[in-house]
C-alpha atoms as a PDB file:
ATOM      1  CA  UNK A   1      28.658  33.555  23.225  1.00  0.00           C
ATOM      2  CA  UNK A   2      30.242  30.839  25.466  1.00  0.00           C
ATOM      3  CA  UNK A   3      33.420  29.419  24.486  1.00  0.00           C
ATOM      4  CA  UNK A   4      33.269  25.583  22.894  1.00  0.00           C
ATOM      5  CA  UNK A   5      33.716  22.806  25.019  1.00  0.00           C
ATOM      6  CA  UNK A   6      34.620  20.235  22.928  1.00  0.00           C
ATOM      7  CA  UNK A   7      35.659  17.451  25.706  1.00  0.00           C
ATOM      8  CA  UNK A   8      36.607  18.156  29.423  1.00  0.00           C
ATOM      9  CA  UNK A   9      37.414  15.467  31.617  1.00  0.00           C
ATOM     10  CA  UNK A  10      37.549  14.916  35.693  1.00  0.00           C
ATOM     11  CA  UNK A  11      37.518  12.898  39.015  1.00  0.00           C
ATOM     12  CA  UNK A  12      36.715  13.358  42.275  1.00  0.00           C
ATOM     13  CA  UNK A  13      36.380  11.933  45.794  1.00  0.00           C
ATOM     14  CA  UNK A  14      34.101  12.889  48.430  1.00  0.00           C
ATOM     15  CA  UNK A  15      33.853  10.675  51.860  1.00  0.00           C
ATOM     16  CA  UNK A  16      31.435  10.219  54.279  1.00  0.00           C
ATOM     17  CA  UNK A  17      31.612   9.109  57.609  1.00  0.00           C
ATOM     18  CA  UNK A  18      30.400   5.674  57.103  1.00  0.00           C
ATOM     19  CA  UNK A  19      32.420   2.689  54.784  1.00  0.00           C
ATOM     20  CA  UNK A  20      29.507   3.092  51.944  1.00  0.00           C
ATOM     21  CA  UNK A  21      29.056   6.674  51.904  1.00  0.00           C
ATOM     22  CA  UNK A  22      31.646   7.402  49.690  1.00  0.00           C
ATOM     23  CA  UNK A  23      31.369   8.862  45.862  1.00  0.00           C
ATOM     24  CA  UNK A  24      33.999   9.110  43.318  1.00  0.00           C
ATOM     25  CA  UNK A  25      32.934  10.119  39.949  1.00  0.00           C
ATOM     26  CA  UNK A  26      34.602  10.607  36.524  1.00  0.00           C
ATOM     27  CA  UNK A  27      33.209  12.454  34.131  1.00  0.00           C
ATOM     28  CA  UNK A  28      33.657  13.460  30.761  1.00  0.00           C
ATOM     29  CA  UNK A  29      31.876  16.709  29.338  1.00  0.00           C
ATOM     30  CA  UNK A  30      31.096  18.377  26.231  1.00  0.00           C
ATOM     31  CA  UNK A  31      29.025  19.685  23.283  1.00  0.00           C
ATOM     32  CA  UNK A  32      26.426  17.412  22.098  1.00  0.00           C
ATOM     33  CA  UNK A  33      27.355  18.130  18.220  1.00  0.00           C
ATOM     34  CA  UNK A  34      30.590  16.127  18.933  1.00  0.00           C
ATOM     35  CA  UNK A  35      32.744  13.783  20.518  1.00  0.00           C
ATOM     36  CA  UNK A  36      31.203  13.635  23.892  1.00  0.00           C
ATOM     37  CA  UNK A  37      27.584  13.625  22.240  1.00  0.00           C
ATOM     38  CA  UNK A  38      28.635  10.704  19.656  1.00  0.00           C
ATOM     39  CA  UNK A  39      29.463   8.961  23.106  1.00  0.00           C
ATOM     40  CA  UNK A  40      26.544   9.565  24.968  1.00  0.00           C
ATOM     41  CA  UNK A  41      24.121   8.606  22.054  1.00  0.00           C
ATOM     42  CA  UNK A  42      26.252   5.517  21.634  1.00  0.00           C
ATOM     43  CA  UNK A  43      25.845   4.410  25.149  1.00  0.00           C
ATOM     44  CA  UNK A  44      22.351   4.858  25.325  1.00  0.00           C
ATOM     45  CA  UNK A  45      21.619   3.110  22.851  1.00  0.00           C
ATOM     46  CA  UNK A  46      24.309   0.359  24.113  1.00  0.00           C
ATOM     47  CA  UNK A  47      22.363  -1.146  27.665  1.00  0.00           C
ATOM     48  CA  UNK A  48      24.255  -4.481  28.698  1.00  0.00           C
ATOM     49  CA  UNK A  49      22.377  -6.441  31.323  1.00  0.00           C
ATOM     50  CA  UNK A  50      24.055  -5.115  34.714  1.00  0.00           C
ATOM     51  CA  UNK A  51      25.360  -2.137  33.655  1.00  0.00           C
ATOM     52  CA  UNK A  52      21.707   0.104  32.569  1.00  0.00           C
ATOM     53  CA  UNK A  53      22.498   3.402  31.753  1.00  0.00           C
ATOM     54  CA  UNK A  54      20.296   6.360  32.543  1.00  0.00           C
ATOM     55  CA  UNK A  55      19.622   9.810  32.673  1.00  0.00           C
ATOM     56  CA  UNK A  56      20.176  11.886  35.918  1.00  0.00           C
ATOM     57  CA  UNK A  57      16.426  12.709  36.551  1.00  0.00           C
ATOM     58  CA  UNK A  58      14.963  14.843  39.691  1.00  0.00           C
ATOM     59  CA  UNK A  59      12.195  12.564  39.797  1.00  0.00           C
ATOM     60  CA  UNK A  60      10.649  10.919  36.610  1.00  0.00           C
ATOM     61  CA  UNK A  61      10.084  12.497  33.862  1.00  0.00           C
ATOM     62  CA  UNK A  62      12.437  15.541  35.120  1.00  0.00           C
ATOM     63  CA  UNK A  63      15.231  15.036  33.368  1.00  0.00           C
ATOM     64  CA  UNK A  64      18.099  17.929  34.473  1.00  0.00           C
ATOM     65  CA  UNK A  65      20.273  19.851  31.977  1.00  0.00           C
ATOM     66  CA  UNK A  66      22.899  19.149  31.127  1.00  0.00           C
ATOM     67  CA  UNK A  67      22.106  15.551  29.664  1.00  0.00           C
ATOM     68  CA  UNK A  68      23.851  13.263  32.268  1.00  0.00           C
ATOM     69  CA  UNK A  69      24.330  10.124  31.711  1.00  0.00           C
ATOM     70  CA  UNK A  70      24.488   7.365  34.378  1.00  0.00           C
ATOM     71  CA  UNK A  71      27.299   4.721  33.530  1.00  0.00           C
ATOM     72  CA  UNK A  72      27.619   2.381  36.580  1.00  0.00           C
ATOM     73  CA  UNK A  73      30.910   0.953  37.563  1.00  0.00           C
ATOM     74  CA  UNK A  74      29.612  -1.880  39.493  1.00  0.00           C
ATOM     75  CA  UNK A  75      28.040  -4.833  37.491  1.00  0.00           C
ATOM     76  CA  UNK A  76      23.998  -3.885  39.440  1.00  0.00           C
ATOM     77  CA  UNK A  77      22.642  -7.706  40.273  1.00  0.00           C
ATOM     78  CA  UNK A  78      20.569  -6.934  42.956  1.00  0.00           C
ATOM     79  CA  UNK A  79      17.453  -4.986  43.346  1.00  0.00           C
ATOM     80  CA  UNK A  80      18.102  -3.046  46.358  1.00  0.00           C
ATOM     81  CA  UNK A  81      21.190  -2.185  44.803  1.00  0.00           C
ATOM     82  CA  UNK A  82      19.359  -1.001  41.798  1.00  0.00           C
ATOM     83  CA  UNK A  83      16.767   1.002  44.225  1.00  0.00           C
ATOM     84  CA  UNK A  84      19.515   2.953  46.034  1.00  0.00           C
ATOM     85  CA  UNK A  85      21.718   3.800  42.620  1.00  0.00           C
ATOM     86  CA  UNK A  86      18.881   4.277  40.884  1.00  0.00           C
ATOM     87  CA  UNK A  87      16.927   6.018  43.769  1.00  0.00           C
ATOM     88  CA  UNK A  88      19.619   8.076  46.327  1.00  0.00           C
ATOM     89  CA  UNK A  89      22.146   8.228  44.057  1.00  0.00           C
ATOM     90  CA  UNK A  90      20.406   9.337  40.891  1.00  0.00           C
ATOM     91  CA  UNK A  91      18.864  11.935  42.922  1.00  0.00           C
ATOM     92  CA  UNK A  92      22.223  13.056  44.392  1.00  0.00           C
ATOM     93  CA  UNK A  93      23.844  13.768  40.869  1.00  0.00           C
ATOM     94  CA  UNK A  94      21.032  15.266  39.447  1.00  0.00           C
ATOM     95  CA  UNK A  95      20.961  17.956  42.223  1.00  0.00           C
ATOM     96  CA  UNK A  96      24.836  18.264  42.176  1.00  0.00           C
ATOM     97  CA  UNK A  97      24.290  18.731  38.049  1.00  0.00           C
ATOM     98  CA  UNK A  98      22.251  21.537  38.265  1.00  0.00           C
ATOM     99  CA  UNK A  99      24.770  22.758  41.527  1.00  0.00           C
ATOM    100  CA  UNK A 100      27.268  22.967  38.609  1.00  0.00           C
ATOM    101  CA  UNK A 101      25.147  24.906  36.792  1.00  0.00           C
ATOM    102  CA  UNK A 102      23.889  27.246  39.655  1.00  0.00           C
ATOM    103  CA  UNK A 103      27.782  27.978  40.611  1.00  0.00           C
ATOM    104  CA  UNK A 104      28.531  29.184  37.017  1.00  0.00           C
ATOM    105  CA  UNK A 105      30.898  25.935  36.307  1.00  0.00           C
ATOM    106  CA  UNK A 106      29.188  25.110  33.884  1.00  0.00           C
ATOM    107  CA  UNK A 107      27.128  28.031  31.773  1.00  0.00           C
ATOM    108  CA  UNK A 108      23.572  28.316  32.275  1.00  0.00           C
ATOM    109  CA  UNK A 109      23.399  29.255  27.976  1.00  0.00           C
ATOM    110  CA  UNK A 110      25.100  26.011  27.346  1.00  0.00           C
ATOM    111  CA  UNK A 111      23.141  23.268  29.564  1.00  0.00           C
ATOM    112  CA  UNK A 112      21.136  22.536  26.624  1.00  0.00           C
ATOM    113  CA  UNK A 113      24.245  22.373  24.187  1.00  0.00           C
ATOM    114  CA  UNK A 114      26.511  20.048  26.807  1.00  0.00           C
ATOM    115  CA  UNK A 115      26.448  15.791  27.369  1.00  0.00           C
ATOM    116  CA  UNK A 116      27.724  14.539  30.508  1.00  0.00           C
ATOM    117  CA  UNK A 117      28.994  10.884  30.823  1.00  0.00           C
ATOM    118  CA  UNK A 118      29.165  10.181  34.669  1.00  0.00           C
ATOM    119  CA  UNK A 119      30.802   7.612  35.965  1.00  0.00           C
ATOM    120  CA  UNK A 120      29.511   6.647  38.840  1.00  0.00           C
ATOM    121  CA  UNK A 121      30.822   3.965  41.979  1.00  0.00           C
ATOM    122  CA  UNK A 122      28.005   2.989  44.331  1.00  0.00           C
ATOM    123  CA  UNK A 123      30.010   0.559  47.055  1.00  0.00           C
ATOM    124  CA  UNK A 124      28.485  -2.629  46.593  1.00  0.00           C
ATOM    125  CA  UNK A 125      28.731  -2.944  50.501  1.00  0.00           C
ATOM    126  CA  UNK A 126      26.084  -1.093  50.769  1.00  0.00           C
ATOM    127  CA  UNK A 127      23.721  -4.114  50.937  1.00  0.00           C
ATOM    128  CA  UNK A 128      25.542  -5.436  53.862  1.00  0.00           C
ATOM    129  CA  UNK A 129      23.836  -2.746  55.671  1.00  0.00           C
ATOM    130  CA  UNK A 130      20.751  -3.784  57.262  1.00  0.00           C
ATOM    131  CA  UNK A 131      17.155  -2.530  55.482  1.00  0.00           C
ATOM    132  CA  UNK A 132      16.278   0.735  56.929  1.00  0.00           C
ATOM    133  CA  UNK A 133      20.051   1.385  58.355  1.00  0.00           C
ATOM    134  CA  UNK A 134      21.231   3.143  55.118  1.00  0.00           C
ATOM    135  CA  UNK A 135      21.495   6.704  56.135  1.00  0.00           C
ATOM    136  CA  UNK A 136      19.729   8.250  52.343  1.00  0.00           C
ATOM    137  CA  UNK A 137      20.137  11.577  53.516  1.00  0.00           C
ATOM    138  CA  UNK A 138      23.838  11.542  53.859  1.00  0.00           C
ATOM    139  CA  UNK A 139      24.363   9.416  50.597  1.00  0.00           C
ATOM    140  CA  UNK A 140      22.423  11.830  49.139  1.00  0.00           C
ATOM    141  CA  UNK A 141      24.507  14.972  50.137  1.00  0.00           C
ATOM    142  CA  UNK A 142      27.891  12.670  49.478  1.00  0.00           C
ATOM    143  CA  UNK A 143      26.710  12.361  45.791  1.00  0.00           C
ATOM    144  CA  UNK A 144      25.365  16.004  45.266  1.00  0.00           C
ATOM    145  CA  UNK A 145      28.978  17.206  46.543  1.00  0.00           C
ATOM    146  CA  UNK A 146      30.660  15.199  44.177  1.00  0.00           C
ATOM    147  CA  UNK A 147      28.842  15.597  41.187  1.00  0.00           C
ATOM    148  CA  UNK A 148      29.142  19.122  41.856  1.00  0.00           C
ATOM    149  CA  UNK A 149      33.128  18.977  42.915  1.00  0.00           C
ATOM    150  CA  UNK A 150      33.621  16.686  39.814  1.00  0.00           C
ATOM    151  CA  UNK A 151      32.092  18.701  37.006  1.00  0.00           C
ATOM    152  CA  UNK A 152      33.779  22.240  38.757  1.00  0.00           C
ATOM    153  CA  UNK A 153      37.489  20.492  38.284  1.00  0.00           C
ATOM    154  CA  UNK A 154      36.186  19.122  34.859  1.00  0.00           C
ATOM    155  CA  UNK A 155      35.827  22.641  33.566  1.00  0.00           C
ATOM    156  CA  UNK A 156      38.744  24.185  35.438  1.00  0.00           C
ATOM    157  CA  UNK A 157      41.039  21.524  34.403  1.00  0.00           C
ATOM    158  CA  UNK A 158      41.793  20.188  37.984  1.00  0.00           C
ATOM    159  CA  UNK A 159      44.292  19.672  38.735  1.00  0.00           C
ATOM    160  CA  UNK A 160      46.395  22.076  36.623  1.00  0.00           C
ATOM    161  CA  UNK A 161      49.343  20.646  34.691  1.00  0.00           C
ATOM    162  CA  UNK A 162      51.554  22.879  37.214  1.00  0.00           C
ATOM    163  CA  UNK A 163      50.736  21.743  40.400  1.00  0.00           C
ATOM    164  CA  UNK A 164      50.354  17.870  39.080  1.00  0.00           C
ATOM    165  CA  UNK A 165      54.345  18.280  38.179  1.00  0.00           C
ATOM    166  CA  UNK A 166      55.057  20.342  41.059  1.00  0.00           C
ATOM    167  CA  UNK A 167      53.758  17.940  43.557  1.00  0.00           C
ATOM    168  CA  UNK A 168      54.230  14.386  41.676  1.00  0.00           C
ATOM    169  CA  UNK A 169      56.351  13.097  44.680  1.00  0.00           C
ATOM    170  CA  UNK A 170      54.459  14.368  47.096  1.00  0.00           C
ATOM    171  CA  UNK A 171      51.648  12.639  46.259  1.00  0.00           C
ATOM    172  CA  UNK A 172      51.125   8.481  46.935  1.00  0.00           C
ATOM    173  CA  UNK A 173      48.013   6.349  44.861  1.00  0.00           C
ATOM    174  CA  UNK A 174      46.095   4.942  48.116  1.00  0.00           C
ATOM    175  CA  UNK A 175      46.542   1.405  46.969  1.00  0.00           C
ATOM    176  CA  UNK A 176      49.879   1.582  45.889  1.00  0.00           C
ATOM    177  CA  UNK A 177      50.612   2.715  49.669  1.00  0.00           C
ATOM    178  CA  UNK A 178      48.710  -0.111  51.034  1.00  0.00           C
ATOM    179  CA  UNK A 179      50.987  -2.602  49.096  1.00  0.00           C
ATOM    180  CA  UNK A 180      53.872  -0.992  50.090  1.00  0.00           C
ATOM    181  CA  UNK A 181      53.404  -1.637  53.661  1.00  0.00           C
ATOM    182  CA  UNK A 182      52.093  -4.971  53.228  1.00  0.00           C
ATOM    183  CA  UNK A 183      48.396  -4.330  53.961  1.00  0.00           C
ATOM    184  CA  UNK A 184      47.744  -5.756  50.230  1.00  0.00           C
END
């Protein structure tokens, strides 16, 4: 029998080689009988106009395993905004889901027993790209790779306590940089 997983939490980043095809998800996984399944159920049954949350489906009606839960970051106003995040993007994490599973990161005898909360960013810039322009494929594979990367350092706890101490200095938040050489 598979250990417990009462809550694991993690974040990734995975960049494309376009401004919008970028991904950075934060998740938070665990059993359905507790914490992380009290959330989930909660959410569901929480939709605020603008921020819908759904289930990571292959296609309709194809719901994957674990239960993953779409929670947008964006406030979704437009509809070709919903389309792609509800479209590219949906289909992206669903595949990277059952990645997870496939790799052994998460255990095949627990995807019925585990909830996933996703958080996911679609860049809202996006709809500055012209109809038709939007490369799917690649937003696609961006998503896919970081569900997948997300959920693996979710239930390795990545990054370890270690290395986090061990390279604290070494390490400079993105935005914090950009103020400190006046670009902010």
């Amino acid at each position: 029998m598979a250990e417990r997983i009462v809550m694991r939490t993690g974040e990734a980043l995975v960049e494309g080689d376009k401004d919008y095809l970028c991904a950075e998800p934060e998740v938070v996984i665990g059993e359905l009988d507790g914490p992380v399944g009290q959330a989930l159920a909660n959410l569901v049954g929480d939709q605020v106009k603008g921020h819908t949350k759904v289930f990571a489906i292959l296609n309709s009606d194809v719901q994957v395993r674990p239960a993953t839960l779409m929670v947008s970051k964006v406030t979704v106003k437009d509809p070709r905004y919903t389309g792609i995040l509800m479209g590219t993007v949906q289909a992206g994490i669903a595949h990277g889901v059952l990645d997870a599973v496939r790799a052994g990161d998460i255990p095949k005898e627990k995807a019925n027993d585990l909830g996933i909360i996703y958080s996911v960013w679609l860049d809202p810039a996006i709809l500055s790209v012209p109809v038709g322009e939007v490369d799917h494929a690649a937003l696609f594979q961006v998503n896919r790779e970081a569900t997948a990367k997300v959920i693996r350092k979710a239930m390795r706890h990545e990054p370890t306590i270690n290395w986090l101490l061990e390279n604290q200095d070494q390490v400079t938040h993105y935005f914090h940089q950009l103020g400190l050489d006046g670009k902010l």
